[in-house]
Structures are given as structure tokens and as C-alpha cells.
N, C-alpha and C. Protein backbone atom coordinates (compact mmCIF):
# COMPACT_ATOMS: atom_id res chain seq x y z
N UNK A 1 2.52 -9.86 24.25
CA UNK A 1 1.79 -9.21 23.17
C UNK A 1 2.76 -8.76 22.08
N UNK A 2 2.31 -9.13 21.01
CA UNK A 2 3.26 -8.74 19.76
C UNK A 2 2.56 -7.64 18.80
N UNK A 3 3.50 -6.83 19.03
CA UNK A 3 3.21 -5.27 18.01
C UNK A 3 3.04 -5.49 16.67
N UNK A 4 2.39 -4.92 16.01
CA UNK A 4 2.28 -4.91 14.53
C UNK A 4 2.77 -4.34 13.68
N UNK A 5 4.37 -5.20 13.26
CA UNK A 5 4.74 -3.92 11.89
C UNK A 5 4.14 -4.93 10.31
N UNK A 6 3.75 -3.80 10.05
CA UNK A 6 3.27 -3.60 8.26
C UNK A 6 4.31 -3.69 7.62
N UNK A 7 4.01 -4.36 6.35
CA UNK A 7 5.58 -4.84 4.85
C UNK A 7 4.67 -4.84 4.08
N UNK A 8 5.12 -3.86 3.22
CA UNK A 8 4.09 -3.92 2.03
C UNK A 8 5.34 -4.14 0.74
N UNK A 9 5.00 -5.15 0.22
CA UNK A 9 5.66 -5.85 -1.61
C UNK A 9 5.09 -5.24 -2.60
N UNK A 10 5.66 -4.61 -3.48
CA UNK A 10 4.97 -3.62 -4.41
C UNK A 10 5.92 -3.95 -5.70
N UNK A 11 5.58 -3.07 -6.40
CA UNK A 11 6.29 -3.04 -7.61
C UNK A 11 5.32 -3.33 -8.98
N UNK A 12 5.96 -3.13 -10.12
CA UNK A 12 5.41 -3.33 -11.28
C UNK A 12 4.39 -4.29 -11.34
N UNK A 13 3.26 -4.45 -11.88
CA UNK A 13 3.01 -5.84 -12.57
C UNK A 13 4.08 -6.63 -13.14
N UNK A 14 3.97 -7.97 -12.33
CA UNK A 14 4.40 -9.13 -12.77
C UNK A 14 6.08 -9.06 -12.14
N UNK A 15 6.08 -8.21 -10.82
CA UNK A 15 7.62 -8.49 -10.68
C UNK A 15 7.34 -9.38 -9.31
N UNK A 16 6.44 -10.52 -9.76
CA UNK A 16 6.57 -11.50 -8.36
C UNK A 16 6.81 -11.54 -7.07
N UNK A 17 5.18 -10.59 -6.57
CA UNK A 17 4.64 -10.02 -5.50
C UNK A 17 4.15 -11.27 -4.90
N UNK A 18 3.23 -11.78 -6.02
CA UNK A 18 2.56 -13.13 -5.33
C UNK A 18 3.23 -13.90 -4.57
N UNK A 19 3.75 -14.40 -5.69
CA UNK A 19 4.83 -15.65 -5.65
C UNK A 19 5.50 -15.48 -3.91
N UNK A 20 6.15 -14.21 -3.92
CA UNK A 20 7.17 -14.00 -2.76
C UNK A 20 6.11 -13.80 -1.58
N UNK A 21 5.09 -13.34 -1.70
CA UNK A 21 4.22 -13.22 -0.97
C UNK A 21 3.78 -14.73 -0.22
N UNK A 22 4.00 -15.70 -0.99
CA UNK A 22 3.07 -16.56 -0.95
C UNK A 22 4.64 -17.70 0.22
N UNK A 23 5.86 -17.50 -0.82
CA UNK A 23 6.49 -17.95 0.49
C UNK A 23 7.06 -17.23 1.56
N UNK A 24 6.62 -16.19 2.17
CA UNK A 24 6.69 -15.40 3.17
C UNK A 24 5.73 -16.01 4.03
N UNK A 25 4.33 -16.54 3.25
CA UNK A 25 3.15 -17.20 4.15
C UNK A 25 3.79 -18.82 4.45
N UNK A 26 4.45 -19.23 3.88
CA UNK A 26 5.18 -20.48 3.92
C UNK A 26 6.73 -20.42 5.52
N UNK A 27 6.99 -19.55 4.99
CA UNK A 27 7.47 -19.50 6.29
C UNK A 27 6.78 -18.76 7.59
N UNK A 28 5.84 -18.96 7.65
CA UNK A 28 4.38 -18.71 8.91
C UNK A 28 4.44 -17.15 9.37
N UNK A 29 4.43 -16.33 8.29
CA UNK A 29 3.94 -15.24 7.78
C UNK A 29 2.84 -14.80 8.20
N UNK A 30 2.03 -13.71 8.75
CA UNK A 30 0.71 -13.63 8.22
C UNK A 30 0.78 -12.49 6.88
N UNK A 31 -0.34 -12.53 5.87
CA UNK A 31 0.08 -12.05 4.93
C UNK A 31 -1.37 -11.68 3.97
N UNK A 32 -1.50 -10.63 3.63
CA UNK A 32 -2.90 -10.15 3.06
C UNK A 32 -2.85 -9.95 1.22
N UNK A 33 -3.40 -10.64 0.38
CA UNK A 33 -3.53 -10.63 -0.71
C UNK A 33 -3.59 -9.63 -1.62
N UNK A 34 -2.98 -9.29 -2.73
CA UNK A 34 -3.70 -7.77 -3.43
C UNK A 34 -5.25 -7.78 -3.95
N UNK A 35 -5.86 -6.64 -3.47
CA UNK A 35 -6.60 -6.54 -3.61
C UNK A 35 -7.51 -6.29 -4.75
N UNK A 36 -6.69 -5.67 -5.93
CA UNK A 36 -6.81 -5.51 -7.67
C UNK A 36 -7.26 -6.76 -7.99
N UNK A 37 -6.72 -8.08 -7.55
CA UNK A 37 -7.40 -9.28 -8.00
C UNK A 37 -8.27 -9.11 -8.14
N UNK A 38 -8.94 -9.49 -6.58
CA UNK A 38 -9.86 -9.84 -6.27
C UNK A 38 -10.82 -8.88 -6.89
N UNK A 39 -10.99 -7.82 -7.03
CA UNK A 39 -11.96 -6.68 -7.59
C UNK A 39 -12.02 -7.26 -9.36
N UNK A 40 -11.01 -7.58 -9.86
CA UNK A 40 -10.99 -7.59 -11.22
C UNK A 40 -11.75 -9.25 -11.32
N UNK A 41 -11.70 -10.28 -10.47
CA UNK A 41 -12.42 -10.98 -10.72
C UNK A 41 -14.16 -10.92 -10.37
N UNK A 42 -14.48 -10.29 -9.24
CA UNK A 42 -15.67 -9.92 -9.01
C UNK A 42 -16.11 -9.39 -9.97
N UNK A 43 -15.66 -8.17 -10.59
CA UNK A 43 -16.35 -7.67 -11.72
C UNK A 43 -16.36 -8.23 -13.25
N UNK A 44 -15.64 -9.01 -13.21
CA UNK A 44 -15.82 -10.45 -14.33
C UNK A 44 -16.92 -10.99 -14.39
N UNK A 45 -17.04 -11.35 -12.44
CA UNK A 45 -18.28 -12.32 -12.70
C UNK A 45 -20.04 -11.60 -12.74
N UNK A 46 -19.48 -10.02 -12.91
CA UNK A 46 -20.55 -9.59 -12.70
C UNK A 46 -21.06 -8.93 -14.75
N UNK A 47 -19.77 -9.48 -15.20
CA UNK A 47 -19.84 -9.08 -16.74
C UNK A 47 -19.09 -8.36 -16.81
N UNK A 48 -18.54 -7.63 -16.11
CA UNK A 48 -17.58 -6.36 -16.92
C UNK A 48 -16.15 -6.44 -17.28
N UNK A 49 -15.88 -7.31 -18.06
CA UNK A 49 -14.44 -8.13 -18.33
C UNK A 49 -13.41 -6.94 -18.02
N UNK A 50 -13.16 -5.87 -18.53
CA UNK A 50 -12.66 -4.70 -19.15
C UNK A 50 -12.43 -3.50 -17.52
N UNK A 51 -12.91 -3.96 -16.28
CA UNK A 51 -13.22 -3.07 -15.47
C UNK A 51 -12.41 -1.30 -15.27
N UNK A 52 -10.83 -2.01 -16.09
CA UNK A 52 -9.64 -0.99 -16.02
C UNK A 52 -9.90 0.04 -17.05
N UNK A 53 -10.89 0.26 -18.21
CA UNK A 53 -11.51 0.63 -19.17
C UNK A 53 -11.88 2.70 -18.43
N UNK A 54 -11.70 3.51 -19.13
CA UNK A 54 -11.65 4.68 -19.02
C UNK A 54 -13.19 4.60 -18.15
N UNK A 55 -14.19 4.30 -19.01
CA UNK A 55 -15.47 4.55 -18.18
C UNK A 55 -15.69 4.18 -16.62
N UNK A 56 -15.08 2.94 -16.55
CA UNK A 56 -15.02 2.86 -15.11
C UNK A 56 -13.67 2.50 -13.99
N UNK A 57 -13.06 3.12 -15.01
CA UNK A 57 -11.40 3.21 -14.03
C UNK A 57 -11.87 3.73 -12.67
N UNK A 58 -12.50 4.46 -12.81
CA UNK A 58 -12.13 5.38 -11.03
C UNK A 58 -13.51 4.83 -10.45
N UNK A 59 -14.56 4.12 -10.36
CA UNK A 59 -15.31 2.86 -9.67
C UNK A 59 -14.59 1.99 -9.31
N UNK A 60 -13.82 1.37 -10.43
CA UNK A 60 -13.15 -0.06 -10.06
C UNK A 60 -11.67 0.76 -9.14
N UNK A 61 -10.93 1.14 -9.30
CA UNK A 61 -9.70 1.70 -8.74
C UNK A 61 -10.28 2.32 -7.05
N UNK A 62 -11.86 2.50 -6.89
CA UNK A 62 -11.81 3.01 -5.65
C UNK A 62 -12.41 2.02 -5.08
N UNK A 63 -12.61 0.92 -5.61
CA UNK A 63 -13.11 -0.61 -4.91
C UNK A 63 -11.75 -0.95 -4.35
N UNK A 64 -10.65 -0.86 -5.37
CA UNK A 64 -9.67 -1.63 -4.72
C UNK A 64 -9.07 -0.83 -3.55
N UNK A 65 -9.24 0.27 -3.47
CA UNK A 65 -8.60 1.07 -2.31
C UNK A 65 -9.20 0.83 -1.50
N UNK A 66 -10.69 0.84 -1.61
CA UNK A 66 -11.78 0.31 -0.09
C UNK A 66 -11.06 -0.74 -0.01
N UNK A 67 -11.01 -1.89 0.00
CA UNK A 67 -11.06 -3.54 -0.32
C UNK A 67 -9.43 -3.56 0.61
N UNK A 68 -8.71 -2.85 -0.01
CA UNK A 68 -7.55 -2.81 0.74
C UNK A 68 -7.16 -1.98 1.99
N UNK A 69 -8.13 -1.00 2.08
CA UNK A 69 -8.37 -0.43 3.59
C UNK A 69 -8.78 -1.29 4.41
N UNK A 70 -10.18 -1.86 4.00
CA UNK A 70 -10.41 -2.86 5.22
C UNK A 70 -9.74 -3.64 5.38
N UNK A 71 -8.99 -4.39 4.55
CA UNK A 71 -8.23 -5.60 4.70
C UNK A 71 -7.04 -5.22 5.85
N UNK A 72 -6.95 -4.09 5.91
CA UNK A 72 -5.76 -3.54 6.70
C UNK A 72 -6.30 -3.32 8.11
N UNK A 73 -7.54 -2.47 8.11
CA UNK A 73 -7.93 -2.36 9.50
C UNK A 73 -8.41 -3.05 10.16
N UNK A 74 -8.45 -4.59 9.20
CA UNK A 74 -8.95 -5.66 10.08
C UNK A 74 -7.65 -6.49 10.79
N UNK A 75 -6.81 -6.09 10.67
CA UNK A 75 -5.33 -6.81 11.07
C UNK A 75 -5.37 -6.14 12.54
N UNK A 76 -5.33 -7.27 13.32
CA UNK A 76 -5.09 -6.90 15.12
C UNK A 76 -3.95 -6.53 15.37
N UNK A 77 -4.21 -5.70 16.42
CA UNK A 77 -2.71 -4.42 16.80
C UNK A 77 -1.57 -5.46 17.28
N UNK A 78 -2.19 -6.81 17.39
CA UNK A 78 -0.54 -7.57 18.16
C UNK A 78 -0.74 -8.97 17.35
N UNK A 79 -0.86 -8.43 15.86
CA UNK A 79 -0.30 -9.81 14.82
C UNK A 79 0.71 -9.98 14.87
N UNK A 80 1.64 -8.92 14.93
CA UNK A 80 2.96 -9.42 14.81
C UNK A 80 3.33 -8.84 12.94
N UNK A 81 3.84 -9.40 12.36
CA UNK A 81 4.47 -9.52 11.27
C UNK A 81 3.87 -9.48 10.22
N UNK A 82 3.18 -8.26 9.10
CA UNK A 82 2.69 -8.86 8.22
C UNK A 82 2.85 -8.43 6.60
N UNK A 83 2.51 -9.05 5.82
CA UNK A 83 2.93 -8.62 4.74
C UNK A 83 1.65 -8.41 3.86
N UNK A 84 2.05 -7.36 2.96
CA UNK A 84 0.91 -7.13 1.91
C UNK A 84 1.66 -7.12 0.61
N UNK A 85 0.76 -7.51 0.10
CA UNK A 85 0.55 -7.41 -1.37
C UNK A 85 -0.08 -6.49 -1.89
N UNK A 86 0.82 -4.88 -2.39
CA UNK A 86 0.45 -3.62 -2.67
C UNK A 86 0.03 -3.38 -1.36
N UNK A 87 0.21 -1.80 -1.17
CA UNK A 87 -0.46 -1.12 -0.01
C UNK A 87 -1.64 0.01 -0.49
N UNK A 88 -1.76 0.81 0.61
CA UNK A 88 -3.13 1.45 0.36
C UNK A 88 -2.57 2.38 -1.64
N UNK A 89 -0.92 3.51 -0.79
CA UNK A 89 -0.77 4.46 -1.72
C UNK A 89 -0.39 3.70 -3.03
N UNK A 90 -0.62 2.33 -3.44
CA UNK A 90 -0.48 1.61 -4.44
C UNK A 90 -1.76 2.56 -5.49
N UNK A 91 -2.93 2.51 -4.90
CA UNK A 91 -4.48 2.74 -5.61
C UNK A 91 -3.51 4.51 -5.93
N UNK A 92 -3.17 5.09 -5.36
CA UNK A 92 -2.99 6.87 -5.55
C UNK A 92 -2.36 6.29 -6.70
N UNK A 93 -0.90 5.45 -6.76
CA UNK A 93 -0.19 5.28 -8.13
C UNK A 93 -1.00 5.80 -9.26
N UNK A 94 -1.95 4.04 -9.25
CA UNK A 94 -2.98 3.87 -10.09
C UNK A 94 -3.56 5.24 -10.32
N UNK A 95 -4.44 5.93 -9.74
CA UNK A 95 -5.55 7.24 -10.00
C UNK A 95 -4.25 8.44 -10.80
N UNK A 96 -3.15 7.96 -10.49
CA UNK A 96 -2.32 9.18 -11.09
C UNK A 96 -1.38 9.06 -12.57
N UNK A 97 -1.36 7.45 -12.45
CA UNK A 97 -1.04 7.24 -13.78
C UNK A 97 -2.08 7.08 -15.06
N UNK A 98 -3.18 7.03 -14.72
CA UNK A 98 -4.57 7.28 -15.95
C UNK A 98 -4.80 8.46 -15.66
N UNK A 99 -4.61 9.32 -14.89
CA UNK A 99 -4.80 10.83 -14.87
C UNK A 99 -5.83 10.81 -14.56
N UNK A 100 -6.83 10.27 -12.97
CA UNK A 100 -8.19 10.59 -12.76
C UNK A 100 -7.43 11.00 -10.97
N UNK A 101 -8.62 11.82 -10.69
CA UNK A 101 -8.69 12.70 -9.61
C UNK A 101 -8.82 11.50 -8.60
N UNK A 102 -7.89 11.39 -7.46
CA UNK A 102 -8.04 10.01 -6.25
C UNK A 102 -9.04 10.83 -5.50
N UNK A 103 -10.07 9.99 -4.84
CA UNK A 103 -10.82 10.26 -3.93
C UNK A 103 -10.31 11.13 -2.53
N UNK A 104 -10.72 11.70 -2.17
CA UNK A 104 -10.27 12.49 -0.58
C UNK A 104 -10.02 11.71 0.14
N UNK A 105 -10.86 10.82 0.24
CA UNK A 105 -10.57 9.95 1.36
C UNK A 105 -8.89 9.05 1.31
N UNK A 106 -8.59 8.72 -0.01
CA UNK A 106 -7.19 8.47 -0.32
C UNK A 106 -6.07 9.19 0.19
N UNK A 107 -6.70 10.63 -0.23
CA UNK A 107 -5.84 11.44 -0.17
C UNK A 107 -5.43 11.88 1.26
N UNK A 108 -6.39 11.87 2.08
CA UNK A 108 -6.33 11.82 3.48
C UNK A 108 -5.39 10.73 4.02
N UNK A 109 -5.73 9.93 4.26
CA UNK A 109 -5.04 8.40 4.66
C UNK A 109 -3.73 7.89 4.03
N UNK A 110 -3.20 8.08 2.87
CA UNK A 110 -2.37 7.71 2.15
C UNK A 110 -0.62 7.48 2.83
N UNK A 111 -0.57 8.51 3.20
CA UNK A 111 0.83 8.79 4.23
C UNK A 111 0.78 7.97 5.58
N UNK A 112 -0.56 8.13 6.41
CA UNK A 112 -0.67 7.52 7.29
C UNK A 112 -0.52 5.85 7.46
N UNK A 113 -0.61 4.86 6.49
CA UNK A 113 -0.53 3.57 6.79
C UNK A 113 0.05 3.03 7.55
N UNK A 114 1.52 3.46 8.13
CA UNK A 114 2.03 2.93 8.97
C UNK A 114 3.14 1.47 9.14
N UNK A 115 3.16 1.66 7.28
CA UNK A 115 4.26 0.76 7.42
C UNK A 115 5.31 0.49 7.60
N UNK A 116 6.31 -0.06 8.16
CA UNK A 116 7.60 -0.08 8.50
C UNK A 116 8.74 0.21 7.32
N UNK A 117 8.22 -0.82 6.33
CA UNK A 117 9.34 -0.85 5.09
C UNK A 117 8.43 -1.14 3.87
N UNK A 118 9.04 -0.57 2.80
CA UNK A 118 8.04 -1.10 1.48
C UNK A 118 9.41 -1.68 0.56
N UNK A 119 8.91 -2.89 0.20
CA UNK A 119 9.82 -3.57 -0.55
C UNK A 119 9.55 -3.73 -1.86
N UNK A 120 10.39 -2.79 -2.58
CA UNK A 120 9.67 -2.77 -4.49
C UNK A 120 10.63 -4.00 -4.87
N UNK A 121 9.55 -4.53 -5.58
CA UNK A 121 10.30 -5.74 -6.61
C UNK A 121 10.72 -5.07 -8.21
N UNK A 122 11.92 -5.50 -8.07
CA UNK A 122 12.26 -4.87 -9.66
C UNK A 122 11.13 -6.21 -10.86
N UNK A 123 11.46 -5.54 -12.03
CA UNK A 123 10.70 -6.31 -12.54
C UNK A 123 11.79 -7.60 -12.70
N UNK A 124 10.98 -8.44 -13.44
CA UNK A 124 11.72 -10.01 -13.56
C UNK A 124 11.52 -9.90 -15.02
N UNK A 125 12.60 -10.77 -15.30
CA UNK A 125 13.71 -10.72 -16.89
C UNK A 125 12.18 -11.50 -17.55
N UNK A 126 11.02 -12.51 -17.31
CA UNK A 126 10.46 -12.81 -17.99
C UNK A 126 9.08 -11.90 -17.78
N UNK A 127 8.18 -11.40 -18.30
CA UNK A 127 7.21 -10.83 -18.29
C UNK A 127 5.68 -11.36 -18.71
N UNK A 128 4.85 -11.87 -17.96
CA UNK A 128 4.23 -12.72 -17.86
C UNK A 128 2.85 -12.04 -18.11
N UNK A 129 1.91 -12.26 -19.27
CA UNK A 129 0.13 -12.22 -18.93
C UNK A 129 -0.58 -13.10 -18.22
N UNK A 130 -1.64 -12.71 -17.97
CA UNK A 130 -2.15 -13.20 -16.83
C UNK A 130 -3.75 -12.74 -17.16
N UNK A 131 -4.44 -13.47 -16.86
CA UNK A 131 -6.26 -13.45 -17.03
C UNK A 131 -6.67 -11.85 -16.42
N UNK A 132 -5.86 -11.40 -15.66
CA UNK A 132 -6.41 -10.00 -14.62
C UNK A 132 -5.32 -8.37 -14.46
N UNK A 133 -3.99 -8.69 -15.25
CA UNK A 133 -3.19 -7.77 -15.71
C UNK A 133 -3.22 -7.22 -17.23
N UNK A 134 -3.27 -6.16 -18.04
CA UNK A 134 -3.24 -5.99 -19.30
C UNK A 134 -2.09 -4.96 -19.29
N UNK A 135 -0.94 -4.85 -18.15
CA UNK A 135 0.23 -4.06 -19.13
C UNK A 135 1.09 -4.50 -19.31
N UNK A 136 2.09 -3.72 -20.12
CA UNK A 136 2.86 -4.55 -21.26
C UNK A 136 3.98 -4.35 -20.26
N UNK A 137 5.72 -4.73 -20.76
CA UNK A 137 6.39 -4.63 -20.01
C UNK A 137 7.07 -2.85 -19.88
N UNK A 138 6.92 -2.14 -20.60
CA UNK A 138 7.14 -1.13 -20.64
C UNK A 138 6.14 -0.16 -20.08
N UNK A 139 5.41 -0.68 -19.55
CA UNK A 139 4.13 -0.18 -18.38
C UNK A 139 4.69 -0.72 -17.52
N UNK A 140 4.40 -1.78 -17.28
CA UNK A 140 5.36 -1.85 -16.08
C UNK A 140 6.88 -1.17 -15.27
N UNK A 141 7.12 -1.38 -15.98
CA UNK A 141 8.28 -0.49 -15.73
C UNK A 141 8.19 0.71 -15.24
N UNK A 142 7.30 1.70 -15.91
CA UNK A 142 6.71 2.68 -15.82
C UNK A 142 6.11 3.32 -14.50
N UNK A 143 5.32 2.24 -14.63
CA UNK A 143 4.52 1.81 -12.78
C UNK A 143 5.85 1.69 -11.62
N UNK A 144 6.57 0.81 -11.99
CA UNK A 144 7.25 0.64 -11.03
C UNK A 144 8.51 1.80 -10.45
N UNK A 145 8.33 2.70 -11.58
CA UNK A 145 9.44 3.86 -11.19
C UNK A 145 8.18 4.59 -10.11
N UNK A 146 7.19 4.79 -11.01
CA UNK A 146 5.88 5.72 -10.34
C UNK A 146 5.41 5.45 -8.81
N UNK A 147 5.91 4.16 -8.63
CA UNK A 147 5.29 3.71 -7.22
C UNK A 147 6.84 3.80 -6.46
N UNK A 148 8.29 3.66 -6.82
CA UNK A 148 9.01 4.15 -5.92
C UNK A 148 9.09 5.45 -5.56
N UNK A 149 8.54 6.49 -6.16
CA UNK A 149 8.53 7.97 -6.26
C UNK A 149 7.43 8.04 -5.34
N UNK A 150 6.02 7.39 -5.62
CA UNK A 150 5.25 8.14 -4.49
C UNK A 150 5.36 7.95 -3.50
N UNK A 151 5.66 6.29 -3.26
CA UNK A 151 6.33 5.99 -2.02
C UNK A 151 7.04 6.76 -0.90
N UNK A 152 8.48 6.94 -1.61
CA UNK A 152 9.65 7.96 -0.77
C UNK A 152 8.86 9.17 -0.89
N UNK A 153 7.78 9.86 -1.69
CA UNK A 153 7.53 11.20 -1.79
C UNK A 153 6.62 11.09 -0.51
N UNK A 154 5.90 9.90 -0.08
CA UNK A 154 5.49 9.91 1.09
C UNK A 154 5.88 9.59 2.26
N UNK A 155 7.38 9.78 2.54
CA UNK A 155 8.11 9.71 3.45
C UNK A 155 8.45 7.77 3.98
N UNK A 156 7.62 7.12 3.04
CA UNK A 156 8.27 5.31 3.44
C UNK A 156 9.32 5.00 3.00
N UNK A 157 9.99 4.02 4.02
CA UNK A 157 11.47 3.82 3.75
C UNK A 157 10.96 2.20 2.47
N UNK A 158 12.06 3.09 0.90
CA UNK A 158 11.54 1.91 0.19
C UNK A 158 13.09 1.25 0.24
N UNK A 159 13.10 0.10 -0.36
CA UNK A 159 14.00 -1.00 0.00
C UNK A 159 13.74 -1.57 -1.47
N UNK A 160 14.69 -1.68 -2.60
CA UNK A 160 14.76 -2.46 -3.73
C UNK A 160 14.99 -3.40 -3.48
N UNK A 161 14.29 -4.42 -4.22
CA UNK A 161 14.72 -5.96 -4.25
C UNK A 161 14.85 -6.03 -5.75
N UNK A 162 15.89 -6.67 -5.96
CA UNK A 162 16.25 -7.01 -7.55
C UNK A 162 16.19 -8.39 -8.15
N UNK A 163 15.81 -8.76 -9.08
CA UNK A 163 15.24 -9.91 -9.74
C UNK A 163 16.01 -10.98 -9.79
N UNK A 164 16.41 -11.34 -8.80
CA UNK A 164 16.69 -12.75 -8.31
C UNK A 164 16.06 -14.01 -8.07
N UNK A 165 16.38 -14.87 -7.42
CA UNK A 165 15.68 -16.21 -7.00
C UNK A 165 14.90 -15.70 -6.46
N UNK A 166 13.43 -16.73 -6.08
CA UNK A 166 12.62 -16.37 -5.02
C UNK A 166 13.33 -16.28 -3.59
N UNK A 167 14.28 -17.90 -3.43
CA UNK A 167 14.84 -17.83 -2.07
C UNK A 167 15.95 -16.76 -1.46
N UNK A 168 16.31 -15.72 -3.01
CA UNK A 168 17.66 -14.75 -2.50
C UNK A 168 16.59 -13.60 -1.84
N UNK A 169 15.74 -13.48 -2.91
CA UNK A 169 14.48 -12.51 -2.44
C UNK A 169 14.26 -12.68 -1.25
N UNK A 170 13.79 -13.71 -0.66
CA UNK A 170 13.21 -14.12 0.62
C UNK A 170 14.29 -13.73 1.95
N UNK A 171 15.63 -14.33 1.27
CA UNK A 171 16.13 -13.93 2.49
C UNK A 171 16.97 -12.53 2.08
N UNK A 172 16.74 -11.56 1.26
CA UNK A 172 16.90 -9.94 1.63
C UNK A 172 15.62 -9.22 2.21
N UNK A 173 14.46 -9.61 2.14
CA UNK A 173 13.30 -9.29 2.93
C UNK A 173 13.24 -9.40 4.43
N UNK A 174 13.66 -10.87 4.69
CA UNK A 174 13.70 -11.26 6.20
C UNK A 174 14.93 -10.58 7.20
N UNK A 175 16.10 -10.42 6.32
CA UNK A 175 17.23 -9.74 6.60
C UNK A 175 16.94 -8.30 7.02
N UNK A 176 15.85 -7.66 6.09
CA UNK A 176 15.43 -5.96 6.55
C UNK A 176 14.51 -5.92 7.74
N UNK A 177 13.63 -7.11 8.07
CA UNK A 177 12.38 -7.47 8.88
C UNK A 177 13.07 -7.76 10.38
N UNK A 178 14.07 -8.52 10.23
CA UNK A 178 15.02 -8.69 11.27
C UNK A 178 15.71 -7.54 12.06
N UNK A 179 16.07 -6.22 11.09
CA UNK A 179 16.79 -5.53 11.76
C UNK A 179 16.17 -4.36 11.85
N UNK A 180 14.48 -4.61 12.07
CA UNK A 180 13.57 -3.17 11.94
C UNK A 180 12.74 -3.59 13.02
């Protein structure tokens, strides 16, 4: 039976979460998607292009925290190895950098996730839009100081990764996964 440690990839918009995410699943990974997508395209298709929009920041921001709770508690206690894309206290970032009140239930759970290591991606020298991101690179940035702070303020061991190759990336990730 294989125990389950949690890796959660975080960092700014656009410091190539996916991407690294995606060959972590390439080397037979299991590995759970961010969940901001997926919410920002659902509510596309439901009309609301704009979902990140003051009126319904804290609807859409507490979809993605549900969306990414379950996604988590559906992971069996002896997967073994897995990686996420953003973790739960990603959504607290979010609720604290637009200045709206996080739900209790966030606030409850937030510390508890249980992940082993959180690996912030610095940002990357090119800065990329995208159909489902609208900040600039100086938001980003922004974000990405904000999410190493709440992180360590919540006692997870964070681990910088700096904007390198995908494959240098890959193997300083596997290198921390190895010796945890």
C-alpha cells in the first residue's frame, strides 16, 4: 500500500504550472488540474465571460475552492504521489488580494491540507495571455509574493523553483519528492 503525499505547484499566473504539471503526468505522475480553469470556462459557457468581475468575485472564487476540495478528497489514501495545480489556500490568496471576506469553511480547512511540499514557480521571463487569465505581469508578481507568504504563514514547507527549462524544473521537483 502506498501512502499519499500531496505537491502542490503554485505561483503567479503564467509561471508554468501547467506545462510542468503536465510533464510530471508524463513521467506517470498522478496529477489534478487547477481548478480556476475549469470554473472560468463553465461560466463562459453559461454567459458570464467576466466571472473575476467585483459582482461576482466571491461566487466564482468559492466555486473554485469547492471544485478544488473535492478534487482533493477524492484522491485515495494509497495513490501514492500527487501533484496539484494550485492548492486549496491558493482560493484564501485570491479572497485576500480583491479584499473580499473567504468563506469559514476556507478558513477552517486551509492549514489542514496536508501537503508535503509546495513548489512556487517564479514567474517566467515571457508573460503570456491566455482566454481565462486577465493579470498583467506586475499582478503576477504580486500574487506570487502573496501566495509564498500565506503559504509559510501557514506553516507549508515552500520550495522556489526559478525560471528555468521545463526539464531543470522537473528534475528540482523530483529531487525534493525523492528526499521527502
Amino acid at each position: 500500500m502506498t501512502e499519499l503525499k500531496k505537491y502542490v505547484l503554485t505561483g503567479g499566473p503564467s509561471s508554468g504550472k501547467s506545462t510542468l504539471l503536465y510533464a510530471l503526468q508524463n513521467k506517470g505522475f498522478l496529477i489534478v488540474e487547477e481548478s480556476a480553469k475549469e470554473i472560468i470556462y463553465q461560466e463562459k459557457e453559461r454567459g458570464i465571460n467576466e466571472p473575476w468581475l467585483d459582482k461576482t468575485f466571491p461566487d466564482f472564487q468559492n466555486k473554485i475552492f469547492e471544485l478544488q476540495l473535492k478534487k482533493e478528497s477524492e484522491i485515495p489514501e494509497d495513490a501514492g504521489v500527487v501533484f496539484f495545480d494550485r492548492g486549496v489556500p491558493d482560493s484564501l490568496i485570491y479572497f485576500e488580494y480583491r479584499k473580499f471576506e473567504p468563506p469559514q469553511k476556507l478558513l477552517d480547512i486551509v492549514g489542514k491540507c496536508g501537503y508535503e511540499k509546495v513548489f512556487l514557480l517564479e514567474q517566467l521571463q515571457t508573460h503570456e495571455k491566455n482566454d481565462y487569465r486577465v493579470e498583467d505581469e506586475e499582478e503576477s508578481k504580486l500574487i506570487s509574493g502573496l501566495i509564498r507568504q500565506t503559504y509559510e504563514k501557514l506553516g507549508y514547507d515552500v520550495i522556489v523553483i526559478p525560471p528555468v527549462s521545463v526539464e531543470e524544473r522537473l528534475k528540482l521537483i523530483l529531487k525534493h519528492v525523492e528526499n521527502s
